[in-house]
N, C-alpha and C. Protein backbone atom coordinates (compact mmCIF):
# COMPACT_ATOMS: atom_id res chain seq x y z
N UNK A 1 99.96 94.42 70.93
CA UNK A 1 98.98 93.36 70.83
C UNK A 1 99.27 92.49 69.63
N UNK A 2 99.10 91.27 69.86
CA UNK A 2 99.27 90.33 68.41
C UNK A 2 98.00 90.01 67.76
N UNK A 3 98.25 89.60 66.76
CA UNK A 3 96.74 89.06 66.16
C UNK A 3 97.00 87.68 65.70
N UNK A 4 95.72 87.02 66.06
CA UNK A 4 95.69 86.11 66.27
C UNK A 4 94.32 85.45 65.11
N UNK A 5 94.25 84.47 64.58
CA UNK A 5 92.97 83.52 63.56
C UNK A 5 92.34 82.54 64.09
N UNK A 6 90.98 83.21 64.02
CA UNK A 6 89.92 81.98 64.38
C UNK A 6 89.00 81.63 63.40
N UNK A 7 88.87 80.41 63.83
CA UNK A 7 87.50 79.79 62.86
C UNK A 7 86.75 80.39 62.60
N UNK A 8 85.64 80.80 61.48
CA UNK A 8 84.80 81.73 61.23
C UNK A 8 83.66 81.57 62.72
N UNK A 9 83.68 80.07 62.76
CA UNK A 9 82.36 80.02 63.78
C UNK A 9 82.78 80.58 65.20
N UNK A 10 83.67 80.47 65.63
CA UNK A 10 84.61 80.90 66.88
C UNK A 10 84.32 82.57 66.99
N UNK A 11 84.60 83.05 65.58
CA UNK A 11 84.99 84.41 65.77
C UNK A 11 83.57 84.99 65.69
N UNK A 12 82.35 84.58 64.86
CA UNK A 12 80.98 84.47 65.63
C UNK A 12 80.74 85.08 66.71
N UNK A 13 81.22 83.67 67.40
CA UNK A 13 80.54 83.37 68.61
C UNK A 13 81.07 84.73 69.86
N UNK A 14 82.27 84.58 69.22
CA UNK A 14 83.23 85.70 69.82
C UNK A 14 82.41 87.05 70.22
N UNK A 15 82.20 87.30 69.30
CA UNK A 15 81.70 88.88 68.09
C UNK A 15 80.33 88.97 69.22
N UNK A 16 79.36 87.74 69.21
CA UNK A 16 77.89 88.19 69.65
C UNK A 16 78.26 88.01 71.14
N UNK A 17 79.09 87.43 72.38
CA UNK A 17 79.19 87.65 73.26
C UNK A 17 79.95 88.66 73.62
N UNK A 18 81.10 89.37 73.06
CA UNK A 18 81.22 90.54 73.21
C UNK A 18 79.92 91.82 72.89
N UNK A 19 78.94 91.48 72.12
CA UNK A 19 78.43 92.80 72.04
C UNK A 19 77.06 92.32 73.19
N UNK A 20 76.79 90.91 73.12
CA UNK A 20 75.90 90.84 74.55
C UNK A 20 76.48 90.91 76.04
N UNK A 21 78.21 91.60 76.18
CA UNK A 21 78.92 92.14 77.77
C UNK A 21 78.67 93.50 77.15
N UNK A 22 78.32 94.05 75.94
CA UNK A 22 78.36 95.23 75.51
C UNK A 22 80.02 95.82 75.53
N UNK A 23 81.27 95.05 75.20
CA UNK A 23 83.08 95.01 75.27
C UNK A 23 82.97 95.29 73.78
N UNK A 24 84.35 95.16 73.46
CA UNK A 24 84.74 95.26 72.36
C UNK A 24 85.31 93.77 72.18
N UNK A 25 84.82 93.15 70.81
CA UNK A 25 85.76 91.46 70.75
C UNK A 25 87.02 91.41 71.19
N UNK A 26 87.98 92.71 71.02
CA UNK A 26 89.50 92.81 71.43
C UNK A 26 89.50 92.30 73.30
N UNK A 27 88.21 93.52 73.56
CA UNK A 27 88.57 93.18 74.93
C UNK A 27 88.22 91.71 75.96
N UNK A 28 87.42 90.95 75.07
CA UNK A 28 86.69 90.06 75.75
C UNK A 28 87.66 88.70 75.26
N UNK A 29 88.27 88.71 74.37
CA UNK A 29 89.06 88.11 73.81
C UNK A 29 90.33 87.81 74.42
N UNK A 30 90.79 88.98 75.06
CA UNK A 30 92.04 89.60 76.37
C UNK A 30 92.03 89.04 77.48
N UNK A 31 90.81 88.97 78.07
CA UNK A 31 90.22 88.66 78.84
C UNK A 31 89.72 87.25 79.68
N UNK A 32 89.42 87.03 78.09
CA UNK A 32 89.35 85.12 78.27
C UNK A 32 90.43 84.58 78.18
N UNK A 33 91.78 84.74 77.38
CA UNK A 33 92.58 84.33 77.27
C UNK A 33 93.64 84.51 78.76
N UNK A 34 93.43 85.71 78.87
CA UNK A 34 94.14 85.78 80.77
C UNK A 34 93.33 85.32 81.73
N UNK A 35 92.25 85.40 81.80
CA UNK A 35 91.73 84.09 82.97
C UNK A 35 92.13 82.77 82.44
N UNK A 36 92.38 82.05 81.22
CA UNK A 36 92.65 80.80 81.14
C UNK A 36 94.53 80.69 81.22
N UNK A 37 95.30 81.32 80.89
CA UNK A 37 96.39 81.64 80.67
C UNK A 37 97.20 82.57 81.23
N UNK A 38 96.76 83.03 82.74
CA UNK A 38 97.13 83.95 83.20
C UNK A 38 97.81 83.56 84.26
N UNK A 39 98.13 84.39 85.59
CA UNK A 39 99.03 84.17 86.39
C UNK A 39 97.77 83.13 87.58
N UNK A 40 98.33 82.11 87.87
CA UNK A 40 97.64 81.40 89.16
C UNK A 40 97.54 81.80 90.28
N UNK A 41 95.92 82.38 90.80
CA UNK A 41 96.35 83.01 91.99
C UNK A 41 95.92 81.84 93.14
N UNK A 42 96.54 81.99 94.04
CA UNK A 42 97.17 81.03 95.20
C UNK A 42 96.53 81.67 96.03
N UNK A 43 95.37 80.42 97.09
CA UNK A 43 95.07 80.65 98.32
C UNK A 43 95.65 80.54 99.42
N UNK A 44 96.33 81.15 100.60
CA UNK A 44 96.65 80.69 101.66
C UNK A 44 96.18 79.88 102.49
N UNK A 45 96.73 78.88 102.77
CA UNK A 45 96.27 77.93 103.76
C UNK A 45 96.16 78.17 104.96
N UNK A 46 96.53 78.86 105.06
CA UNK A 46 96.90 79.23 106.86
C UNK A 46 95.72 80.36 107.28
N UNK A 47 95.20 81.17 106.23
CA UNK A 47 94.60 82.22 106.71
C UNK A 47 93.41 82.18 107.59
N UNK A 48 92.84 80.55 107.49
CA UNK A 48 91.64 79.79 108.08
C UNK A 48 92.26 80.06 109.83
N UNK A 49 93.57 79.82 110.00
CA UNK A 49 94.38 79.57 111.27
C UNK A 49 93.65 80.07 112.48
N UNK A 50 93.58 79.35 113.19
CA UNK A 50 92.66 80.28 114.69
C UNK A 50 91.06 80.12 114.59
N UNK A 51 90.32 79.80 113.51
CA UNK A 51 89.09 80.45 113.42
C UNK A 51 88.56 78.84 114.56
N UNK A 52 87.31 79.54 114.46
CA UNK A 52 86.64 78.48 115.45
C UNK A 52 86.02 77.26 114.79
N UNK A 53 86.27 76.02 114.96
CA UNK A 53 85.22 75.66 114.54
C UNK A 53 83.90 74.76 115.71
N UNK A 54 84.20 75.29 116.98
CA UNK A 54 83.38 74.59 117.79
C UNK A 54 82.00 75.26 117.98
N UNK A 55 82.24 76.62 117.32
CA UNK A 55 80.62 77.77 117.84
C UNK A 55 80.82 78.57 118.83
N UNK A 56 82.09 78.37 119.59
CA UNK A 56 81.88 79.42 120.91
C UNK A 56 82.45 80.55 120.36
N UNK A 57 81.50 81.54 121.05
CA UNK A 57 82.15 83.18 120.74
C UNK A 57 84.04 83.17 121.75
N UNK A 58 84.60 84.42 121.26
CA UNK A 58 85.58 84.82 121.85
C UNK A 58 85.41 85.03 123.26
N UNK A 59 84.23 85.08 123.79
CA UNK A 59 83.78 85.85 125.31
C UNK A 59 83.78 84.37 125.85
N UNK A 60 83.39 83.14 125.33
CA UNK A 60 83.04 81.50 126.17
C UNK A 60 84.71 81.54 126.24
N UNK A 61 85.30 81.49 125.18
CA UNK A 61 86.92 81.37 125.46
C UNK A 61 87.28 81.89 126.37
N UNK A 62 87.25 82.86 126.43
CA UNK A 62 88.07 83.64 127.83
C UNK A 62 87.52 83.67 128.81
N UNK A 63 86.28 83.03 128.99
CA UNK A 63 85.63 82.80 130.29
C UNK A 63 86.22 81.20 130.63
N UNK A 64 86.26 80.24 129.81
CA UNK A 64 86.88 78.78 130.39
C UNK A 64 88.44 79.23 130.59
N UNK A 65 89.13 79.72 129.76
CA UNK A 65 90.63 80.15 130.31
C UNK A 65 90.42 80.73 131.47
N UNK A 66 89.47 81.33 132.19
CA UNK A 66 89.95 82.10 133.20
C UNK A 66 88.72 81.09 134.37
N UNK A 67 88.17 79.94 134.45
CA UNK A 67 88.19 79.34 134.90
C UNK A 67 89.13 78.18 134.96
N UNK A 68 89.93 78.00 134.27
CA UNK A 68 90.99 77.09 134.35
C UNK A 68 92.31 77.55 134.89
N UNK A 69 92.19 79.18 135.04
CA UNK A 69 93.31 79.67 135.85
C UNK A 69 94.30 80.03 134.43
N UNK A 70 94.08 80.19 133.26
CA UNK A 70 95.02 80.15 132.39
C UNK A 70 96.00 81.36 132.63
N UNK A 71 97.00 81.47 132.64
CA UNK A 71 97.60 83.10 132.82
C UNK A 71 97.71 83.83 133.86
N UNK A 72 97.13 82.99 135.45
CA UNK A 72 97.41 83.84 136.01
C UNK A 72 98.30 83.26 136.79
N UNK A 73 99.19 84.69 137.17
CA UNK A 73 100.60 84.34 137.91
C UNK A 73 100.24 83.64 139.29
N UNK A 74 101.25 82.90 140.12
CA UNK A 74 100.50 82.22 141.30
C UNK A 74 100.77 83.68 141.95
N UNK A 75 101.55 84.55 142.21
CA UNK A 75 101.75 85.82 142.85
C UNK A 75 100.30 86.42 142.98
N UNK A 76 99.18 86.17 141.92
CA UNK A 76 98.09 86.93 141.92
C UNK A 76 97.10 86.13 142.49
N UNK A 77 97.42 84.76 142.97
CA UNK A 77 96.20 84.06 143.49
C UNK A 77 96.32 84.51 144.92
């Protein structure tokens, strides 16, 4: 761990919000500095992929596909 100097008022402020998470200043200090300075975590774009946005359940879907004939072989008509 390195050590690091803060303003008296900083290290304050530091001091009484660590003991109002009930942490230690080390740890809250760690903490803030890796959520601001830490690794970027990345949403996938794609993971939305497929979802609905018209309202119909999965059961309206496969009921208009299978009035539209979707999938079935002409052998089976």
């Amino acid at each position: 761990m390195s050590t690091i100097q803060l303003p008296d008022d900083v290290a304050a402020a530091l001091a009484a919000a660590a003991a109002d998470r009930e942490v230690s200043v080390d740890e809250l200090a760690a903490e803030t500095i890796s959520a601001r300075f830490g690794p970027v975590r990345r949403t996938l774009s794609f993971a939305a992929i497929g979802s609905s946005t018209t309202g119909r359940t999965a059961a309206e879907a496969e009921q208009l596909l299978e009035e539209g004939g979707f999938g079935i072989d002409s052998a089976d008509r």
